[in-house]
Protein backbone atom coordinates (compact mmCIF):
# COMPACT_ATOMS: atom_id res chain seq x y z
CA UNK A 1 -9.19 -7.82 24.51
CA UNK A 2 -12.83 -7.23 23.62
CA UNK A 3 -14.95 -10.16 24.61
CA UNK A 4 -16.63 -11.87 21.35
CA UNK A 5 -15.37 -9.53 18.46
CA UNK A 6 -12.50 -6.84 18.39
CA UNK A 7 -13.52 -3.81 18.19
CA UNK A 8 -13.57 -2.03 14.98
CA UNK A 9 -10.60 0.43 14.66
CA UNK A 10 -8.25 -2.09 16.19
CA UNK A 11 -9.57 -3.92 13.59
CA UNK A 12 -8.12 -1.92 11.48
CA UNK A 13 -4.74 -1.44 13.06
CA UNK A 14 -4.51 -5.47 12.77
CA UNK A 15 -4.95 -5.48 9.48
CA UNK A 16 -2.92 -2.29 9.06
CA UNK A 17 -0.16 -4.43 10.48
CA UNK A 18 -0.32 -7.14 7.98
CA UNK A 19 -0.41 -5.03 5.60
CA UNK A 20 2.94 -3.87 6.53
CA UNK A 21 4.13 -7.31 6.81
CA UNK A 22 2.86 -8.24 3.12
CA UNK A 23 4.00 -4.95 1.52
CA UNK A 24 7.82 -5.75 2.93
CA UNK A 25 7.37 -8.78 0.79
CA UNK A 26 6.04 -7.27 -1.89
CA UNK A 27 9.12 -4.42 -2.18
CA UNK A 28 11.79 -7.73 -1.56
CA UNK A 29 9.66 -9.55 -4.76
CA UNK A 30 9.02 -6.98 -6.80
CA UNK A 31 12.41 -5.53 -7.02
CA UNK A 32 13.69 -9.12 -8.13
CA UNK A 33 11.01 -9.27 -10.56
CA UNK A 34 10.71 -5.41 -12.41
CA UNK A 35 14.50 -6.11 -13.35
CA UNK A 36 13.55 -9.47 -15.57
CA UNK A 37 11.02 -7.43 -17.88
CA UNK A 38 12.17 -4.85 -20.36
CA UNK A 39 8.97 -2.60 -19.93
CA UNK A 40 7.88 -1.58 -16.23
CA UNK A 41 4.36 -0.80 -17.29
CA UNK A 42 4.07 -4.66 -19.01
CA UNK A 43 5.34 -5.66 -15.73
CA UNK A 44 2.98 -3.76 -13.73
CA UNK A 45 0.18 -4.58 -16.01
CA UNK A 46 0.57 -8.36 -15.68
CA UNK A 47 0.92 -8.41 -12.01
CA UNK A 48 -2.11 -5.90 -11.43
CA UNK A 49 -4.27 -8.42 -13.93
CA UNK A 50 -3.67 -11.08 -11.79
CA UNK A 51 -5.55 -9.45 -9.43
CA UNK A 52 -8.03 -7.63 -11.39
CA UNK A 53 -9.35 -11.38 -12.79
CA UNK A 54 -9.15 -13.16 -9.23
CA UNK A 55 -11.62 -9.84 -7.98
CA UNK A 56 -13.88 -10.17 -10.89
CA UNK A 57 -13.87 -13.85 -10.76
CA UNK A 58 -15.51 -12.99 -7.47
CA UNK A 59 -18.52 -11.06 -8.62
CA UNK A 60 -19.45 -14.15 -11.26
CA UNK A 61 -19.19 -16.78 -8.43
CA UNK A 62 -20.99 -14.65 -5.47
CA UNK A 63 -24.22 -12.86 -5.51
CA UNK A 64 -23.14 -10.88 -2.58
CA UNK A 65 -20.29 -10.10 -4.24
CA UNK A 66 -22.65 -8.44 -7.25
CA UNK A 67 -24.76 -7.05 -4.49
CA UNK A 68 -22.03 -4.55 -3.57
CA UNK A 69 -22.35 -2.31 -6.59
CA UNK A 70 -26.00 -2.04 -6.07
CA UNK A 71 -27.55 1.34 -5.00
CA UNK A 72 -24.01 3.53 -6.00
CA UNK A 73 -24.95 7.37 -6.26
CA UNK A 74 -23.36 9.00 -9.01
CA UNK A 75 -21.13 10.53 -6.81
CA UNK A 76 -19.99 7.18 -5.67
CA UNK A 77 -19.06 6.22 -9.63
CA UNK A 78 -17.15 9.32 -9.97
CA UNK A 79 -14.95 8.67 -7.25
CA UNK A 80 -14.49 4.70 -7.80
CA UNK A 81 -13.05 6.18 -11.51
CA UNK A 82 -10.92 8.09 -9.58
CA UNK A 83 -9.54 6.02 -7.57
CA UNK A 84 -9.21 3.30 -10.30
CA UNK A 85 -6.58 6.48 -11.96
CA UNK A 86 -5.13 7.18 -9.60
CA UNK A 87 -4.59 4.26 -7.17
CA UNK A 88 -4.79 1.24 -9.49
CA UNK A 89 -2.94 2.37 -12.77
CA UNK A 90 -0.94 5.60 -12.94
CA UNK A 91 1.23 5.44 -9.94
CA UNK A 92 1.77 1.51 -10.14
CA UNK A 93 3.25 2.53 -13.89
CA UNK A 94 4.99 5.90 -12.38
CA UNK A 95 6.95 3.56 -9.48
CA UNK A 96 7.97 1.11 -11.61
CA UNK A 97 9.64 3.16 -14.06
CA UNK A 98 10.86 4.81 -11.20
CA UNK A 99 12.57 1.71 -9.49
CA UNK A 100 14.30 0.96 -12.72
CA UNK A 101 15.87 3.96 -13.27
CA UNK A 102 16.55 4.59 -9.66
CA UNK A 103 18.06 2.36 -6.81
CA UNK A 104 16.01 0.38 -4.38
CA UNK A 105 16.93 2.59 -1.18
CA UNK A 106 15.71 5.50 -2.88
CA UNK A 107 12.65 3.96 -4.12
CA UNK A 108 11.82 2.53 -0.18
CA UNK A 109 12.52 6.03 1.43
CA UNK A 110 10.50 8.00 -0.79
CA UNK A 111 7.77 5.76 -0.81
CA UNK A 112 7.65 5.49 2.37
CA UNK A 113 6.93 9.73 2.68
CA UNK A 114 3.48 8.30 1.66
CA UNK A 115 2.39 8.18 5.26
CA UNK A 116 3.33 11.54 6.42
CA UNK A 117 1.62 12.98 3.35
CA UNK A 118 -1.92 10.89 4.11
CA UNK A 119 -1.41 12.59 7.62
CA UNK A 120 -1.31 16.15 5.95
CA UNK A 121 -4.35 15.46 3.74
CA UNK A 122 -6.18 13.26 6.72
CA UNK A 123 -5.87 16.21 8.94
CA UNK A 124 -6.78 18.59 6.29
CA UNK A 125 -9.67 16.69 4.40
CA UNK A 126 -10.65 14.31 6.92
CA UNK A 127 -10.43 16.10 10.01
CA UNK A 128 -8.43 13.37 11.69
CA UNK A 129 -6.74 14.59 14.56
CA UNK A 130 -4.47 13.32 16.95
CA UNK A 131 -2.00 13.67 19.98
CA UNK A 132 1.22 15.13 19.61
CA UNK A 133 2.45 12.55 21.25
CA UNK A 134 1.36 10.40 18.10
CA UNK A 135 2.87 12.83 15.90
CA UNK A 136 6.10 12.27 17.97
CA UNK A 137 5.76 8.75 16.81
CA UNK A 138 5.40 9.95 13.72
CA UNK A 139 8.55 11.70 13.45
CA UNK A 140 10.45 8.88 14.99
CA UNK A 141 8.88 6.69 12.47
CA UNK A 142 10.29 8.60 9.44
CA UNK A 143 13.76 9.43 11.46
CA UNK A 144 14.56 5.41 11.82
CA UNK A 145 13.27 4.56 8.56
CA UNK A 146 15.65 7.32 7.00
CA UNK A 147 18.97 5.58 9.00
CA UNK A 148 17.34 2.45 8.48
CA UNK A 149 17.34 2.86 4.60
CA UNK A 150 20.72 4.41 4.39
CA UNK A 151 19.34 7.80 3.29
CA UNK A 152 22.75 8.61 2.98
CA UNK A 153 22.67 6.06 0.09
CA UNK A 154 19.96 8.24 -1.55
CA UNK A 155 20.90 9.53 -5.12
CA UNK A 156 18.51 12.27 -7.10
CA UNK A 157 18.65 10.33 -10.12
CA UNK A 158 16.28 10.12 -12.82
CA UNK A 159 14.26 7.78 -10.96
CA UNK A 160 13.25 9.98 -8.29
CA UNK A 161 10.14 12.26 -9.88
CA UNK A 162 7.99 8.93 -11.14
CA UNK A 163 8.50 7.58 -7.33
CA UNK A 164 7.38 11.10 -5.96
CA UNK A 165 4.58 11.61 -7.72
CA UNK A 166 3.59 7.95 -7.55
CA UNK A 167 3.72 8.53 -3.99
CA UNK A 168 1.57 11.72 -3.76
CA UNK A 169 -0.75 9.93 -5.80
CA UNK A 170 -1.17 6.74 -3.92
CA UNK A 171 -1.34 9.28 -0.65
CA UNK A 172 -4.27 10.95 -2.95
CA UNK A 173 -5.98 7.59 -3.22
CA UNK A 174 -5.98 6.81 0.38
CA UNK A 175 -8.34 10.05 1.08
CA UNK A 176 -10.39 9.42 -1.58
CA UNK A 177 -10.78 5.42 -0.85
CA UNK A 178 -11.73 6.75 3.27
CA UNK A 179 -14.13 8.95 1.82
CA UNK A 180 -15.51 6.81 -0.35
CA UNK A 181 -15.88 3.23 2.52
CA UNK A 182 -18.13 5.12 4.39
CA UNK A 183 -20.83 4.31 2.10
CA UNK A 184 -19.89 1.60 -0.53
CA UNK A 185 -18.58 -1.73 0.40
CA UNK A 186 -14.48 -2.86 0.33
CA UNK A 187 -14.78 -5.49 -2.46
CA UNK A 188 -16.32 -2.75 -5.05
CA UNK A 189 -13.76 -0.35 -4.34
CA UNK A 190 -11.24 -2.99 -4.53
CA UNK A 191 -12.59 -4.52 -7.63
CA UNK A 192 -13.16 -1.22 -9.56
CA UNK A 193 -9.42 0.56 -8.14
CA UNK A 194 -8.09 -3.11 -9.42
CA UNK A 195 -10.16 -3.96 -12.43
CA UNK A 196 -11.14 -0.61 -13.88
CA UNK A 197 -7.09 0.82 -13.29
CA UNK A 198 -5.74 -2.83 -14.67
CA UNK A 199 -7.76 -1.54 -17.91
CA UNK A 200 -5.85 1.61 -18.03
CA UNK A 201 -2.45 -0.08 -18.04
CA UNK A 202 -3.47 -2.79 -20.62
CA UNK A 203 -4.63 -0.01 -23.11
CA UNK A 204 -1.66 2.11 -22.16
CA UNK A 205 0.35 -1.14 -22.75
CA UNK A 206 -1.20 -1.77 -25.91
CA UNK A 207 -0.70 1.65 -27.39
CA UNK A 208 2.97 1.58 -26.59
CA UNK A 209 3.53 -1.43 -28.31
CA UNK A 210 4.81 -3.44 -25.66
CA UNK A 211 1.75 -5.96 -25.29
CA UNK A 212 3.05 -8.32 -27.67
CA UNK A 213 5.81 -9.04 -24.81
CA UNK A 214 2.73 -11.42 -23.15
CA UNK A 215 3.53 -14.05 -26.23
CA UNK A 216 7.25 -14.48 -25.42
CA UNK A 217 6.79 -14.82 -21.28
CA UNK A 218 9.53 -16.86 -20.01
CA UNK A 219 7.82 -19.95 -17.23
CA UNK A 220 10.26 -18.08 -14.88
CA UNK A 221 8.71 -15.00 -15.64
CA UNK A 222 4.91 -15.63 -15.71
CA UNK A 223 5.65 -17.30 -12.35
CA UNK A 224 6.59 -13.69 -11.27
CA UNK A 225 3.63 -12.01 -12.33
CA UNK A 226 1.31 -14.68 -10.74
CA UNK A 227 3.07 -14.42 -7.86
CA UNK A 228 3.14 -10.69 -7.06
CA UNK A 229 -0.21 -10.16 -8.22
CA UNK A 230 -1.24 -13.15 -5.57
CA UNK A 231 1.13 -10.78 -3.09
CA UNK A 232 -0.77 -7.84 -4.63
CA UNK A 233 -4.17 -8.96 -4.04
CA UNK A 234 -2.88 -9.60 0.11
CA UNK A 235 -1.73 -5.73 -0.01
CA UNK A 236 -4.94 -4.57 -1.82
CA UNK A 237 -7.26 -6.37 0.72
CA UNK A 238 -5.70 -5.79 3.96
CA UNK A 239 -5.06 -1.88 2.86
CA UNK A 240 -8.72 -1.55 1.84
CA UNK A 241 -10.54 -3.57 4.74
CA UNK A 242 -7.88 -2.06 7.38
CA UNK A 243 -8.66 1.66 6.17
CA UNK A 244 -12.60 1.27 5.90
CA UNK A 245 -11.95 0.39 10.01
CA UNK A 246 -9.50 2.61 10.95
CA UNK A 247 -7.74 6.19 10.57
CA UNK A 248 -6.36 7.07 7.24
CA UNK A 249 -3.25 8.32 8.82
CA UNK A 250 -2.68 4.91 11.39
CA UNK A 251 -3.49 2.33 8.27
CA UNK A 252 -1.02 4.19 5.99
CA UNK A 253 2.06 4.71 8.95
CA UNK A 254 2.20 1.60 10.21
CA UNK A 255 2.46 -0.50 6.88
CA UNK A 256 5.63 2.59 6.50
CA UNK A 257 7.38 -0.07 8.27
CA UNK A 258 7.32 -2.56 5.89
CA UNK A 259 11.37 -1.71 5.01
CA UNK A 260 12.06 -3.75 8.61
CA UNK A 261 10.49 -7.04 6.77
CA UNK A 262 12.44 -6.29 3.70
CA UNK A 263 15.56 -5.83 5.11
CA UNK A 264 14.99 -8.90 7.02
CA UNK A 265 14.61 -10.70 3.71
CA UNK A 266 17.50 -9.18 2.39
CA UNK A 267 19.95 -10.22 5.53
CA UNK A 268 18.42 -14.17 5.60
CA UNK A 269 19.52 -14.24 1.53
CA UNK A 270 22.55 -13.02 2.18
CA UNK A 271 22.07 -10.65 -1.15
CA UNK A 272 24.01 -8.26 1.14
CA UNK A 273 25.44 -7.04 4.83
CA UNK A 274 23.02 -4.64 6.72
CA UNK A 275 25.20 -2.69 8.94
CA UNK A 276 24.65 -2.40 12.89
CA UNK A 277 23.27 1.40 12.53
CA UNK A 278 21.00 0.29 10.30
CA UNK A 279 19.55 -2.27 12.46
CA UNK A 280 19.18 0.73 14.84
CA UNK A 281 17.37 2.85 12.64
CA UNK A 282 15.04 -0.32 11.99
CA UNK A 283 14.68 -0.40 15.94
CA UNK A 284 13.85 2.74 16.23
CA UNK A 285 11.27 2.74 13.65
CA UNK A 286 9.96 -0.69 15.29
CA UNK A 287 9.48 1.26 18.80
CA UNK A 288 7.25 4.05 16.70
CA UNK A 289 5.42 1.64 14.79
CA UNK A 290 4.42 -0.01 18.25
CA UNK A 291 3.39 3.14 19.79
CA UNK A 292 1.48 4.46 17.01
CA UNK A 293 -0.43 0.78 17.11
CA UNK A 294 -0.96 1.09 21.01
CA UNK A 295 -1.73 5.32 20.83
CA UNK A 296 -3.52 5.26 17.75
CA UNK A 297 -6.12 2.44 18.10
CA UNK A 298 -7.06 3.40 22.34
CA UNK A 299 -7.63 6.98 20.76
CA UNK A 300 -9.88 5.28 18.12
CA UNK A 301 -11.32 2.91 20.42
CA UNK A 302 -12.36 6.10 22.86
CA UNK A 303 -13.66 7.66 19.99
CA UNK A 304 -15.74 5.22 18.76
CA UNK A 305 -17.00 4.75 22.44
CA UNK A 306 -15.68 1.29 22.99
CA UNK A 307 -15.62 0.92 26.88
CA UNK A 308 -12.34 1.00 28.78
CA UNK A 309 -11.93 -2.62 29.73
CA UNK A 310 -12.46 -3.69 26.49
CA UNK A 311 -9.29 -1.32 25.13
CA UNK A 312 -6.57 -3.86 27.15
């Protein structure tokens, strides 16, 4: 343990952690609440707007808060736009439409690709690299997840092209938001990915004629939208801060096993009976996401020239 302060990257891999805990909520939650709205996008809207208002609630109350969007290059505004597209509106509207025409196995294993893609690009883009021992882990990772799942359950419905390509495009994001925390602060790329992409889905919302669905909200139902855009706003800020610290590739695979948590959830609500080979896939996937924490972070910690005794 680092005297005084962690170190940096396992920083990161702490936070990358929660984030997995937090986004295994988030798929147990959401997939109760996408099923009470008619439109996916109205649904997705809502929830993002609750955290779009509680981030720009943040610049009126704190100066520092303000201070962040101070001294931006142009290049910087381009690529806050773009990740506002394509990590805070497109693919939030692509997966949801996706997990209502599809099943919510499907929807987990496909999503949870998004890791091994951010790897590809990292390595590619970023010039993250890594021991094949890691990218053992790696492979373990998706191997459990895939028994853990049921990938046999897996059906190539209609579902399955809006939860691919939200996927490649949330991978997309996660290159673009590394490239982009090296030199302008978390809370502005939070607050323009949240508020700037929330904008997109209103309008789109609007447009489509669903945004009169706001004046008939069931109690039952705005309770959902506060509540996973509270849960949203936890994913958001530990994905962010834990990526600005760490590797793309780390902060993306071990949130992958998030599925553990929601299964979990599943099992204690006895909404249905996870079978023993499941369980093993699970394990299996556990074991991987412990050894790309332990791996991944020393690697980092060497890296970033963080002495030996303070790596235990």
């Amino acid at each position: 343990m680092v005297s005084g302060r962690l170190a940096a990257p396992l920083r990161g891999y702490i936070l990358a952690a929660l984030n997995m805990v937090v986004s295994g909520v988030a798929i147990y939650v959401n997939s109760l609440g996408v099923r009470m709205f008619s439109d996916s996008t109205f649904y997705t809207a809502g929830k993002n707007l609750v955290v779009a208002l509680a981030l720009l609630l943040s610049l009126v109350v704190f100066s520092r808060a303000r201070a962040a969007f101070r001294g931006l290059r142009r290049q910087d505004w381009l690529l806050l736009f773009l990740v506002a597209l394509i990590g805070g509106s497109v693919p939030y509207a692509l997966y949801f439409r996706g997990l209502q025409l599809s099943t919510p196995v499907t929807a987990s294993l496909i999503d949870h690709l998004q890791f091994l893609f951010v790897a590809v690009f990292a390595a590619a883009f970023l010039g993250e690299r890594f021991s094949a021992s890691l990218w053992i882990a790696l492979g373990v990772l998706l191997a459990g997840l895939s028994v853990g799942v049921a990938a046999g359950a897996v059906r190539l419905d209609a579902g399955v092209p809006f939860i691919l390509a939200a996927t490649l495009l949330f991978a997309a994001d996660f290159i673009v938001m590394k490239i982009l925390l090296r030199s302008v602060a978390p809370l502005a790329v939070m607050t323009f990915k949240m508020g700037v992409g929330t904008l997109f889905l209103c309008l789109f919302t609007l447009l489509t004629g669903h945004a009169g669905m706001a004046a008939g909200l069931s109690p039952l139902q705005a309770w959902f939208l506060l509540v996973t855009g509270l849960i949203l706003l936890a994913f958001t800020a530990t994905s962010v801060l834990g990526l600005r610290l760490a590797s793309a590739t780390a902060t993306t695979a071990i949130p992958a096993g998030s599925p553990l948590i929601t299964t979990a959830l599943v099992a204690l609500s006895g909404r249905a009976e996870i079978p023993a080979y499941r369980w093993l896939g699970f394990s299996a996937a556990l074991l991987a996401v412990l050894a790309i924490f332990i791996l991944g972070s020393r690697h980092e910690m060497r890296l970033a020239g963080v002495p030996p005794r303070q790596q235990q």
